[in-house]
PDB file of N, CA and C in Angstrom:
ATOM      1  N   UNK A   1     -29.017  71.146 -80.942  1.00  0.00           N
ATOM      2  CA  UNK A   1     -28.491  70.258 -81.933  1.00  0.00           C
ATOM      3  C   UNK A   1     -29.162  68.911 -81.780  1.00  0.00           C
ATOM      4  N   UNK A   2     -28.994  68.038 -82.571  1.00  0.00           N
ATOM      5  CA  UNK A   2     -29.777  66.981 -83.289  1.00  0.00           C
ATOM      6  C   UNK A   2     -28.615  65.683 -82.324  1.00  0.00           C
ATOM      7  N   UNK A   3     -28.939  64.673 -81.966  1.00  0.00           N
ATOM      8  CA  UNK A   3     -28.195  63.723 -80.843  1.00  0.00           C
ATOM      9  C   UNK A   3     -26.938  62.974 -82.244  1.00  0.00           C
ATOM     10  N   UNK A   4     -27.682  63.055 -83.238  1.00  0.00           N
ATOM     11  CA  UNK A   4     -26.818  62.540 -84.563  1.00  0.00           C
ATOM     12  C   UNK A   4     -25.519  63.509 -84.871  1.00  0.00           C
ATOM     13  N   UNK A   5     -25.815  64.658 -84.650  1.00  0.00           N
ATOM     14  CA  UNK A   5     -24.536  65.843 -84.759  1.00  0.00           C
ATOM     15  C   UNK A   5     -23.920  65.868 -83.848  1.00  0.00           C
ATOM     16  N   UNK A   6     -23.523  65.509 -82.522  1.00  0.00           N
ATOM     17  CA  UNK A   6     -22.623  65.396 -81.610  1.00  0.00           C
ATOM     18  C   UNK A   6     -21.381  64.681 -81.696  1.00  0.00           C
ATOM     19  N   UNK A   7     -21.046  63.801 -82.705  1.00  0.00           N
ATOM     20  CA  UNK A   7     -20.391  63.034 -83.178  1.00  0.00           C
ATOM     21  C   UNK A   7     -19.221  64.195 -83.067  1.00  0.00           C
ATOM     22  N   UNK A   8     -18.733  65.743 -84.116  1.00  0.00           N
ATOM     23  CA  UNK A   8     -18.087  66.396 -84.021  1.00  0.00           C
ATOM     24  C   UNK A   8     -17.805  66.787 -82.934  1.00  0.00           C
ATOM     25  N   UNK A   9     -18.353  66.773 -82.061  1.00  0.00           N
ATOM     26  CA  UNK A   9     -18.120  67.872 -80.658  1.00  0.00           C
ATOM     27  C   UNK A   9     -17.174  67.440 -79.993  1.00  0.00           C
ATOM     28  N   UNK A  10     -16.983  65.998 -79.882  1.00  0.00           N
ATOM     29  CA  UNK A  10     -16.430  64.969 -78.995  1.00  0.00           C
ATOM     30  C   UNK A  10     -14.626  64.988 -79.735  1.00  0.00           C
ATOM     31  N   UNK A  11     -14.295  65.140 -80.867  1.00  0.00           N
ATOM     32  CA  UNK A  11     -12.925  64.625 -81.511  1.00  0.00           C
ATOM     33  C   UNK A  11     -11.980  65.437 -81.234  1.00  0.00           C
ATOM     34  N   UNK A  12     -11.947  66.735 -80.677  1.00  0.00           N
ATOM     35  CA  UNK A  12     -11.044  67.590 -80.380  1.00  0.00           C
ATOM     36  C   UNK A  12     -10.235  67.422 -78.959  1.00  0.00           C
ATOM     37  N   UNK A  13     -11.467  67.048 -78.375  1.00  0.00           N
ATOM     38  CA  UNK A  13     -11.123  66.618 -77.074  1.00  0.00           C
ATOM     39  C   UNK A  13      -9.864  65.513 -76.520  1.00  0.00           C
ATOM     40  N   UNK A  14      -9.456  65.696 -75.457  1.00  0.00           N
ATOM     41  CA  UNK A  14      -7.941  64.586 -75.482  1.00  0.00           C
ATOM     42  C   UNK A  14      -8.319  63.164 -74.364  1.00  0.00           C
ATOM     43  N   UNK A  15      -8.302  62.426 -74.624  1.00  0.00           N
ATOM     44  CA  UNK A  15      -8.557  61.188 -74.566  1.00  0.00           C
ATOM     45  C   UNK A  15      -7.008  60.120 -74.043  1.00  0.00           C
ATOM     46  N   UNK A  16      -7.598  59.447 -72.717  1.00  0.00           N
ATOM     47  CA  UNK A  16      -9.305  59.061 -72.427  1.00  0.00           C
ATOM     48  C   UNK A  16      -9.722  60.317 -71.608  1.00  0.00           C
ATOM     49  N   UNK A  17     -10.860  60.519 -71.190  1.00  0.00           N
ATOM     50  CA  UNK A  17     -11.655  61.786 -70.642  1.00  0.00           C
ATOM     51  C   UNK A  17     -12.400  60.823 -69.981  1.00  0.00           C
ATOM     52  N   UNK A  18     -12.608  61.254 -68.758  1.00  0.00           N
ATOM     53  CA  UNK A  18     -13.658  60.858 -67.765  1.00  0.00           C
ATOM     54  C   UNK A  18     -15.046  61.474 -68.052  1.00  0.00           C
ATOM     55  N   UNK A  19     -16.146  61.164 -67.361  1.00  0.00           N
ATOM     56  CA  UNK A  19     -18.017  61.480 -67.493  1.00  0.00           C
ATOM     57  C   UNK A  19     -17.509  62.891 -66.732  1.00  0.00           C
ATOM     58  N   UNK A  20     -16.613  63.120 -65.835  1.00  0.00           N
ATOM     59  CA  UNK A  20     -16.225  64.350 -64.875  1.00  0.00           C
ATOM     60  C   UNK A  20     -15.959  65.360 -66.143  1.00  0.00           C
ATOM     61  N   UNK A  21     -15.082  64.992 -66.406  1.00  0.00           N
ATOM     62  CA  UNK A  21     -14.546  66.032 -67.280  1.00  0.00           C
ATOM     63  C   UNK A  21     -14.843  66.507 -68.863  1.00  0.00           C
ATOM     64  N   UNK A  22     -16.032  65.290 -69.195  1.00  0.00           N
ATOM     65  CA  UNK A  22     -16.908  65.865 -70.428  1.00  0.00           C
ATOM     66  C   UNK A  22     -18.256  66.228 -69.936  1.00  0.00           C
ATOM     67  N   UNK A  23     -18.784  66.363 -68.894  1.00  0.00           N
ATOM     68  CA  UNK A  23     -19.645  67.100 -68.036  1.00  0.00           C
ATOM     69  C   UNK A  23     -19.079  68.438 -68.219  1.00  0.00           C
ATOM     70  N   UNK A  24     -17.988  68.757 -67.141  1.00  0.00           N
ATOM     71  CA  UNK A  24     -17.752  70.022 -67.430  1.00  0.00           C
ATOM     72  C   UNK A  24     -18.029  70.952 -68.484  1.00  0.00           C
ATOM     73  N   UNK A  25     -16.879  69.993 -69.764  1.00  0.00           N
ATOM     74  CA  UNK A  25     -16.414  70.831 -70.966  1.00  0.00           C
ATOM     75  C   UNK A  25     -17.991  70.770 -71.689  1.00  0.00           C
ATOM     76  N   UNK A  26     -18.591  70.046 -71.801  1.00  0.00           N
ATOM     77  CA  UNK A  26     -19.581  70.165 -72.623  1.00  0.00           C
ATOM     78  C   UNK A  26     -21.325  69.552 -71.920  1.00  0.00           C
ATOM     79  N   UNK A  27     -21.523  69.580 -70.743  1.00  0.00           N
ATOM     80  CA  UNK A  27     -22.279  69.625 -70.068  1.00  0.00           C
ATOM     81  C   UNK A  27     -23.577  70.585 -70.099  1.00  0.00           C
ATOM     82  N   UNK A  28     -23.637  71.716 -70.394  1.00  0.00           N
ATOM     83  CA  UNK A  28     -24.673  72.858 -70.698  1.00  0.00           C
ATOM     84  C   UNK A  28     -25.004  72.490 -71.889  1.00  0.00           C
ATOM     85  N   UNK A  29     -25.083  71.658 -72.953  1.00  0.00           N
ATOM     86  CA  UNK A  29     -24.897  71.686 -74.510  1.00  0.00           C
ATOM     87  C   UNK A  29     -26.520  70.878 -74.722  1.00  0.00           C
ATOM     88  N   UNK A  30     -27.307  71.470 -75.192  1.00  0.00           N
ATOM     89  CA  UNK A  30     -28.811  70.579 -75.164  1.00  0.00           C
ATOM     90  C   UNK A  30     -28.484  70.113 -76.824  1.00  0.00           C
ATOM     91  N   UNK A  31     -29.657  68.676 -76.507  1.00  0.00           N
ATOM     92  CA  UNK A  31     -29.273  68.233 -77.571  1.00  0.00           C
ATOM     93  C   UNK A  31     -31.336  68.086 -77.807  1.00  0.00           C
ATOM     94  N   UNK A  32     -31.483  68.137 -79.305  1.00  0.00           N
ATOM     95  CA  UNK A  32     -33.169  68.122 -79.573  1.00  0.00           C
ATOM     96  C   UNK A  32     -33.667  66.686 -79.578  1.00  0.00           C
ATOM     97  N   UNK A  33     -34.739  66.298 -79.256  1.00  0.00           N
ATOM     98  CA  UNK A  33     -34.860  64.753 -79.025  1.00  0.00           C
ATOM     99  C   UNK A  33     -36.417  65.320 -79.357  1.00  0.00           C
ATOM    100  N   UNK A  34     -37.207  63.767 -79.910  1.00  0.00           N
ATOM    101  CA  UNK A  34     -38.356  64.291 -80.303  1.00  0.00           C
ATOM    102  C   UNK A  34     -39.789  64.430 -79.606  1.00  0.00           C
ATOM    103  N   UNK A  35     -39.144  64.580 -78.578  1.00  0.00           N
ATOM    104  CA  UNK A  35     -40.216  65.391 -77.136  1.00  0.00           C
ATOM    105  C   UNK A  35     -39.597  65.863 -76.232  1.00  0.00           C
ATOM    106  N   UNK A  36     -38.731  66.650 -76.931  1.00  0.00           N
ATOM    107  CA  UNK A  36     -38.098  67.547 -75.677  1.00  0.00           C
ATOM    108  C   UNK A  36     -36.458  67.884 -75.646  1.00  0.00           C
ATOM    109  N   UNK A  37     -36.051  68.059 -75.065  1.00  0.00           N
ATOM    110  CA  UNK A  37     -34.344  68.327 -74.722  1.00  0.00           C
ATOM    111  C   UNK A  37     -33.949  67.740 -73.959  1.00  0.00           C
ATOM    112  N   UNK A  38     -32.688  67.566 -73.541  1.00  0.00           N
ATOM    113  CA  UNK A  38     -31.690  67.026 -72.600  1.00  0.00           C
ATOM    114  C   UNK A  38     -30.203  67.991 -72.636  1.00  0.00           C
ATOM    115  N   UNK A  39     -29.917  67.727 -71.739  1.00  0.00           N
ATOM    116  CA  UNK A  39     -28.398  68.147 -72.030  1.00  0.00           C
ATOM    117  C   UNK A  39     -27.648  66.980 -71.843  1.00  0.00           C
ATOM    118  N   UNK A  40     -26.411  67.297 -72.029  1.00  0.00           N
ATOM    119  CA  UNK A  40     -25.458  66.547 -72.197  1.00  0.00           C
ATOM    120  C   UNK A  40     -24.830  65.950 -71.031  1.00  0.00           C
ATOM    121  N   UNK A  41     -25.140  67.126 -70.209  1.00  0.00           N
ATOM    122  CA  UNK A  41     -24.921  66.880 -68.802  1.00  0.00           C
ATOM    123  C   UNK A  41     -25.701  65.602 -67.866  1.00  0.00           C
ATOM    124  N   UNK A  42     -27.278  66.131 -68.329  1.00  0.00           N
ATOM    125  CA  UNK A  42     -27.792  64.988 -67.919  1.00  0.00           C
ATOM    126  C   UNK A  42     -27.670  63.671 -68.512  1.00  0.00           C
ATOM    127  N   UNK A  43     -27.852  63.326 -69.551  1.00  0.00           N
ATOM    128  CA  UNK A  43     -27.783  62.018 -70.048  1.00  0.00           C
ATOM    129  C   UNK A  43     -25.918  61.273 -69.644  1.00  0.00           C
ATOM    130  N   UNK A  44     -25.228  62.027 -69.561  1.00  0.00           N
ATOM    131  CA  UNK A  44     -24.174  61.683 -69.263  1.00  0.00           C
ATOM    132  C   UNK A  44     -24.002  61.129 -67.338  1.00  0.00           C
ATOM    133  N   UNK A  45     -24.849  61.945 -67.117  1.00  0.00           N
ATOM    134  CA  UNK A  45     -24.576  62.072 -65.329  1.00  0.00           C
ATOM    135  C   UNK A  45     -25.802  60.751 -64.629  1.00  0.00           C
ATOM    136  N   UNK A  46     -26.086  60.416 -65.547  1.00  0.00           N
ATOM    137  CA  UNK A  46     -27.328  59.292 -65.373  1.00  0.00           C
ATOM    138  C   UNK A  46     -26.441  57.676 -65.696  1.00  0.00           C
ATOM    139  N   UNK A  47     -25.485  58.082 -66.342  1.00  0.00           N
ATOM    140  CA  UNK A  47     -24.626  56.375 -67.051  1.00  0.00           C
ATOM    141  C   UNK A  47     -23.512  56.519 -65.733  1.00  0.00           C
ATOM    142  N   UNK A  48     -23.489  57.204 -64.678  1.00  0.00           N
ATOM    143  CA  UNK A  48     -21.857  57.586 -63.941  1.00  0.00           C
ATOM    144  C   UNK A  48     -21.246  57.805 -64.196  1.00  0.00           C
ATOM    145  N   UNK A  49     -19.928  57.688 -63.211  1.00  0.00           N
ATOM    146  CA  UNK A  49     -18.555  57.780 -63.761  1.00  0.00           C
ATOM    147  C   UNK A  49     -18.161  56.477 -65.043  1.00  0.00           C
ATOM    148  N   UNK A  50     -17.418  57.257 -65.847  1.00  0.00           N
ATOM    149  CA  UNK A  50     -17.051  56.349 -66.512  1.00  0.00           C
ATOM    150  C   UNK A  50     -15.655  56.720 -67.275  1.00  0.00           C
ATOM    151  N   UNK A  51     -15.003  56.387 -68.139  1.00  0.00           N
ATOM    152  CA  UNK A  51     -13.939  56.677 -68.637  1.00  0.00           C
ATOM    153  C   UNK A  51     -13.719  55.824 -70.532  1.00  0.00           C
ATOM    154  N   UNK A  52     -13.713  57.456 -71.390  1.00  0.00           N
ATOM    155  CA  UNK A  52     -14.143  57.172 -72.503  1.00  0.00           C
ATOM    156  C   UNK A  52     -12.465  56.974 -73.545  1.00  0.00           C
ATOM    157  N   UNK A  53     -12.474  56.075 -73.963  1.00  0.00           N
ATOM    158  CA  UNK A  53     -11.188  55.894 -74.906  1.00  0.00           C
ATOM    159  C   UNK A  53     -11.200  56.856 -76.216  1.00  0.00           C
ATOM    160  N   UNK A  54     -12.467  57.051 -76.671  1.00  0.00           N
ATOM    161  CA  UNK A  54     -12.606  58.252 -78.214  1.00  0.00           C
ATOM    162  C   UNK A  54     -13.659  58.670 -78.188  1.00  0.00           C
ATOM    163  N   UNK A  55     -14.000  59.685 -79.300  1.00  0.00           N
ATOM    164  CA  UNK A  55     -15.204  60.093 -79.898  1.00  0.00           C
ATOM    165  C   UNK A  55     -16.383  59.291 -79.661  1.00  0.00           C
ATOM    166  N   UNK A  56     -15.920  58.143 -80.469  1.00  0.00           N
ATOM    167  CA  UNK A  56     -17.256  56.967 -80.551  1.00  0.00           C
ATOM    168  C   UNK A  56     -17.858  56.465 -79.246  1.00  0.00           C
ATOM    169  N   UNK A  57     -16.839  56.467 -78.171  1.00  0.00           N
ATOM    170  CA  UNK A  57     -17.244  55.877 -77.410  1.00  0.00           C
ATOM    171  C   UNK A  57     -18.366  56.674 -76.890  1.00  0.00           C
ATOM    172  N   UNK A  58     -18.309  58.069 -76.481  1.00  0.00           N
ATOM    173  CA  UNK A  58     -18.650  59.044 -76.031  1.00  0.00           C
ATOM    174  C   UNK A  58     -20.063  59.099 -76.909  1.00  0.00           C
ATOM    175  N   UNK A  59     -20.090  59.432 -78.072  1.00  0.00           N
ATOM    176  CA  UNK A  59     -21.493  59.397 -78.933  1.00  0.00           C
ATOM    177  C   UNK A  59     -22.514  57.863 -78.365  1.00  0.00           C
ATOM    178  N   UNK A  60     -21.642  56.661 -78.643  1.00  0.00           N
ATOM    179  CA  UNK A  60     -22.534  55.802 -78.170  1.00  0.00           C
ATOM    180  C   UNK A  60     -23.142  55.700 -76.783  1.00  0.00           C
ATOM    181  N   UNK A  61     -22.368  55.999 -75.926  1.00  0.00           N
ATOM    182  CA  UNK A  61     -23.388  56.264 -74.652  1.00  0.00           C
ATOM    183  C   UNK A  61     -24.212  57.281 -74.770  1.00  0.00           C
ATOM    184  N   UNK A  62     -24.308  58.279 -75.385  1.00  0.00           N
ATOM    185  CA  UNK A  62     -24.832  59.551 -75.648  1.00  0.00           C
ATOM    186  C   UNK A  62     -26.306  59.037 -76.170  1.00  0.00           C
ATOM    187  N   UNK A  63     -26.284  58.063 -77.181  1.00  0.00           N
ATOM    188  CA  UNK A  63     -27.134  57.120 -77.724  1.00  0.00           C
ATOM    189  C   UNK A  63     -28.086  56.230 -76.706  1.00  0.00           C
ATOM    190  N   UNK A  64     -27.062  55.690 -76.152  1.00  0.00           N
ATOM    191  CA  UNK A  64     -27.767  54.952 -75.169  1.00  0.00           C
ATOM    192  C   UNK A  64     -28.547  55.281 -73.803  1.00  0.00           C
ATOM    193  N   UNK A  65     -27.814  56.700 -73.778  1.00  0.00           N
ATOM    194  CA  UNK A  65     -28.149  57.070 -72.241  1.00  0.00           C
ATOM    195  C   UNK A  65     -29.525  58.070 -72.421  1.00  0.00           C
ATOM    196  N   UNK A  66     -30.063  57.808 -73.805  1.00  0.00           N
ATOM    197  CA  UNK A  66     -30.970  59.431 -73.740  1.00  0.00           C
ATOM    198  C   UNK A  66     -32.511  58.864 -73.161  1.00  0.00           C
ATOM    199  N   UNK A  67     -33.201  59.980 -72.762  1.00  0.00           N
ATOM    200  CA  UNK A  67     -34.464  58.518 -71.877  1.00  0.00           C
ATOM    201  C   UNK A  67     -35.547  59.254 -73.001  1.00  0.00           C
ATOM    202  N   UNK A  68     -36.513  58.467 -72.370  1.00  0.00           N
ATOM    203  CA  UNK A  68     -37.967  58.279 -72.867  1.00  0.00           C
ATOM    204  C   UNK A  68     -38.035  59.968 -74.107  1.00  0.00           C
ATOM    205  N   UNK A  69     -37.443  60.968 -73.172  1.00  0.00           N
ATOM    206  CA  UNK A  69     -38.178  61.580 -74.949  1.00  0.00           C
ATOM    207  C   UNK A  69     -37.355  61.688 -76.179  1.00  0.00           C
ATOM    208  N   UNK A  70     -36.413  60.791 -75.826  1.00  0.00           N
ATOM    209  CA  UNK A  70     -35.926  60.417 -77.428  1.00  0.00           C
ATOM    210  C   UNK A  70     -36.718  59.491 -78.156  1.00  0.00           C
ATOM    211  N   UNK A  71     -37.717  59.103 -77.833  1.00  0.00           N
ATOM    212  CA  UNK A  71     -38.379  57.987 -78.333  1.00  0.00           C
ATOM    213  C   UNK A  71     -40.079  58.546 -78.729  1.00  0.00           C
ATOM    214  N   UNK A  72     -41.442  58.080 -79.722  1.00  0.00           N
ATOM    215  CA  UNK A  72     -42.141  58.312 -79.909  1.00  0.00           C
ATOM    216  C   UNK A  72     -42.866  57.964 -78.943  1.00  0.00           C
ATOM    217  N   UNK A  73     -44.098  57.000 -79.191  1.00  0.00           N
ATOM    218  CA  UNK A  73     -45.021  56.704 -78.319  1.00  0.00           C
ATOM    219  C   UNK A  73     -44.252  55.691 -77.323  1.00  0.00           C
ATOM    220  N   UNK A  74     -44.558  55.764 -76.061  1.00  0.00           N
ATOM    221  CA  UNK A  74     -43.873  54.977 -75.167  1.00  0.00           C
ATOM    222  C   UNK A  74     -44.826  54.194 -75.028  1.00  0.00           C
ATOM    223  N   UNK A  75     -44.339  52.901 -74.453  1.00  0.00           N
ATOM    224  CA  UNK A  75     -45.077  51.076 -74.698  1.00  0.00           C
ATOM    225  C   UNK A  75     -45.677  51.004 -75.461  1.00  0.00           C
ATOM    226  N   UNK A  76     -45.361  51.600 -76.867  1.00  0.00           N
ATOM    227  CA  UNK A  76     -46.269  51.125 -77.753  1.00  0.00           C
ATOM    228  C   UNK A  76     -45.223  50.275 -78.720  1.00  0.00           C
ATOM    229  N   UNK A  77     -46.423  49.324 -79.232  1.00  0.00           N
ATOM    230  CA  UNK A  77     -45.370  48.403 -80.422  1.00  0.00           C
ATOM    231  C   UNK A  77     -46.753  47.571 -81.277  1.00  0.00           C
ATOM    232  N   UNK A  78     -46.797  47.526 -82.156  1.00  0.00           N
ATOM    233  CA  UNK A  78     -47.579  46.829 -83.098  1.00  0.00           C
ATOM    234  C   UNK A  78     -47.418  45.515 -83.186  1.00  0.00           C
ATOM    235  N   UNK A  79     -46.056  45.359 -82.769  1.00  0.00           N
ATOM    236  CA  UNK A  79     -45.054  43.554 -83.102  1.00  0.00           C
ATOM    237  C   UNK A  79     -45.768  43.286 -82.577  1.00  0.00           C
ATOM    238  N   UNK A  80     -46.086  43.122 -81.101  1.00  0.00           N
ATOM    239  CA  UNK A  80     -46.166  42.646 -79.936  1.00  0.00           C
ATOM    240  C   UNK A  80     -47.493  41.535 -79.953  1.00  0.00           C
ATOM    241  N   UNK A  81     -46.985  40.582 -79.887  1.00  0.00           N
ATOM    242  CA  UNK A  81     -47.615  38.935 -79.490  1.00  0.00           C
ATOM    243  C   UNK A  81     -48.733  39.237 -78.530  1.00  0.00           C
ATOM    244  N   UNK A  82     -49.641  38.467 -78.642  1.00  0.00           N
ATOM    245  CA  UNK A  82     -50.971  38.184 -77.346  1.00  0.00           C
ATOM    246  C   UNK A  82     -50.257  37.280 -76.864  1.00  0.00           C
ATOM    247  N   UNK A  83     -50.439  37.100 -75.242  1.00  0.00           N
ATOM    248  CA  UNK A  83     -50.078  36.057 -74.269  1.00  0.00           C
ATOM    249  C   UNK A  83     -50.907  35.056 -74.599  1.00  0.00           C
ATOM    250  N   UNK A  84     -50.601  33.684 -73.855  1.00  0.00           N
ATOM    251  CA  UNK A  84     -51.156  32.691 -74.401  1.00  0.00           C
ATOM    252  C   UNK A  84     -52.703  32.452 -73.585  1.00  0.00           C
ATOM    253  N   UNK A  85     -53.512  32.272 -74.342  1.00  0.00           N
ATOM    254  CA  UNK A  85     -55.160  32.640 -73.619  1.00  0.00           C
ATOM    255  C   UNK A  85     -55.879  34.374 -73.993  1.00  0.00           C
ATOM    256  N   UNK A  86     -54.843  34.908 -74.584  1.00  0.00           N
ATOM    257  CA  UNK A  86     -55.621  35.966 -74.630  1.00  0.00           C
ATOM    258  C   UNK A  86     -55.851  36.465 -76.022  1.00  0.00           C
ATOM    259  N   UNK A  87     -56.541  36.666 -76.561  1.00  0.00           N
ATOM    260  CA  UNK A  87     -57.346  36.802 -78.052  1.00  0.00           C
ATOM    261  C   UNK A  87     -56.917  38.273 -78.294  1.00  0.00           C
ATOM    262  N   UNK A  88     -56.821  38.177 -79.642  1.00  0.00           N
ATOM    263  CA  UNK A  88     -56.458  39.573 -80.418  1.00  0.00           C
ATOM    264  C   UNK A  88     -57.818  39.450 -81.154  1.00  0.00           C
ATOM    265  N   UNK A  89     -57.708  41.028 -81.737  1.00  0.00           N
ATOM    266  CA  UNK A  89     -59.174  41.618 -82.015  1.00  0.00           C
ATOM    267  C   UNK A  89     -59.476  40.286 -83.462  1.00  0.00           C
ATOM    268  N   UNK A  90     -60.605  40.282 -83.682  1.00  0.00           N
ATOM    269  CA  UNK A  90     -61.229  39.190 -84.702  1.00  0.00           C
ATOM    270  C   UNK A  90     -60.386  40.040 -85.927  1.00  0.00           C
ATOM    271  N   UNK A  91     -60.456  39.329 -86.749  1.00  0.00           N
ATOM    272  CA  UNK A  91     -60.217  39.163 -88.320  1.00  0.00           C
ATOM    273  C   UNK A  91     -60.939  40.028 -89.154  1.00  0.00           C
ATOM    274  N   UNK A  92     -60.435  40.541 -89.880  1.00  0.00           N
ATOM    275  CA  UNK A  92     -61.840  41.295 -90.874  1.00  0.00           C
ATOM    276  C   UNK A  92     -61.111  40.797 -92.325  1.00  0.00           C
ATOM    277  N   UNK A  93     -62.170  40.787 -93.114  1.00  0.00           N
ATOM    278  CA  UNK A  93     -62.177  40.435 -94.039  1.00  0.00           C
ATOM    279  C   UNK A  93     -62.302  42.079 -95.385  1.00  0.00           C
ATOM    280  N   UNK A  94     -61.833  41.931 -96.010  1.00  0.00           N
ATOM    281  CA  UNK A  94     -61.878  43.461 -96.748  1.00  0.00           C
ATOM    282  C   UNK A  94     -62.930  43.029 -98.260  1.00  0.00           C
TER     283      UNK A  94
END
């Protein structure tokens, strides 16, 4: 499943629920990220113990806790400023 569809998984559940006890219940559960998988288990077991009041709470760490292959190119960014003294590529003219 998609890290955006987990939202359902979490509301049945009885609350608050500890990282212990949504490990358990839903710990084996991979979620697709766009280089790879995780489970639920891991991304959860990486933030600690913790203790979740609802659904949301639970999705947003879920969000927060997923690593590098939820993400495209890693250190890359286009924004990104030259330090001061150091020159970006010349100008072109079209």
């Amino acid at each position: 499943m998609r890290l955006s569809e987990t939202a359902h998984m979490f509301v049945d559940h009885r609350y608050p629920a500890t990282t212990t006890e949504l490990i358990a219940a839903y710990g084996d559960s991979e979620i697709q990220l766009q280089n790879g998988t995780e489970t639920i288990g891991d991304i959860l077991g990486r933030l600690g113990e913790e203790t979740f009041d609802d659904p949301a709470a639970v999705r947003d760490a879920l969000m927060g806790g997923v690593s590098h292959k939820a993400i495209g190119r890693r250190f890359y960014s286009d924004r990104d400023q030259y330090t001061p003294g150091e020159h970006g590529p010349d100008p072109v003219s079209f």
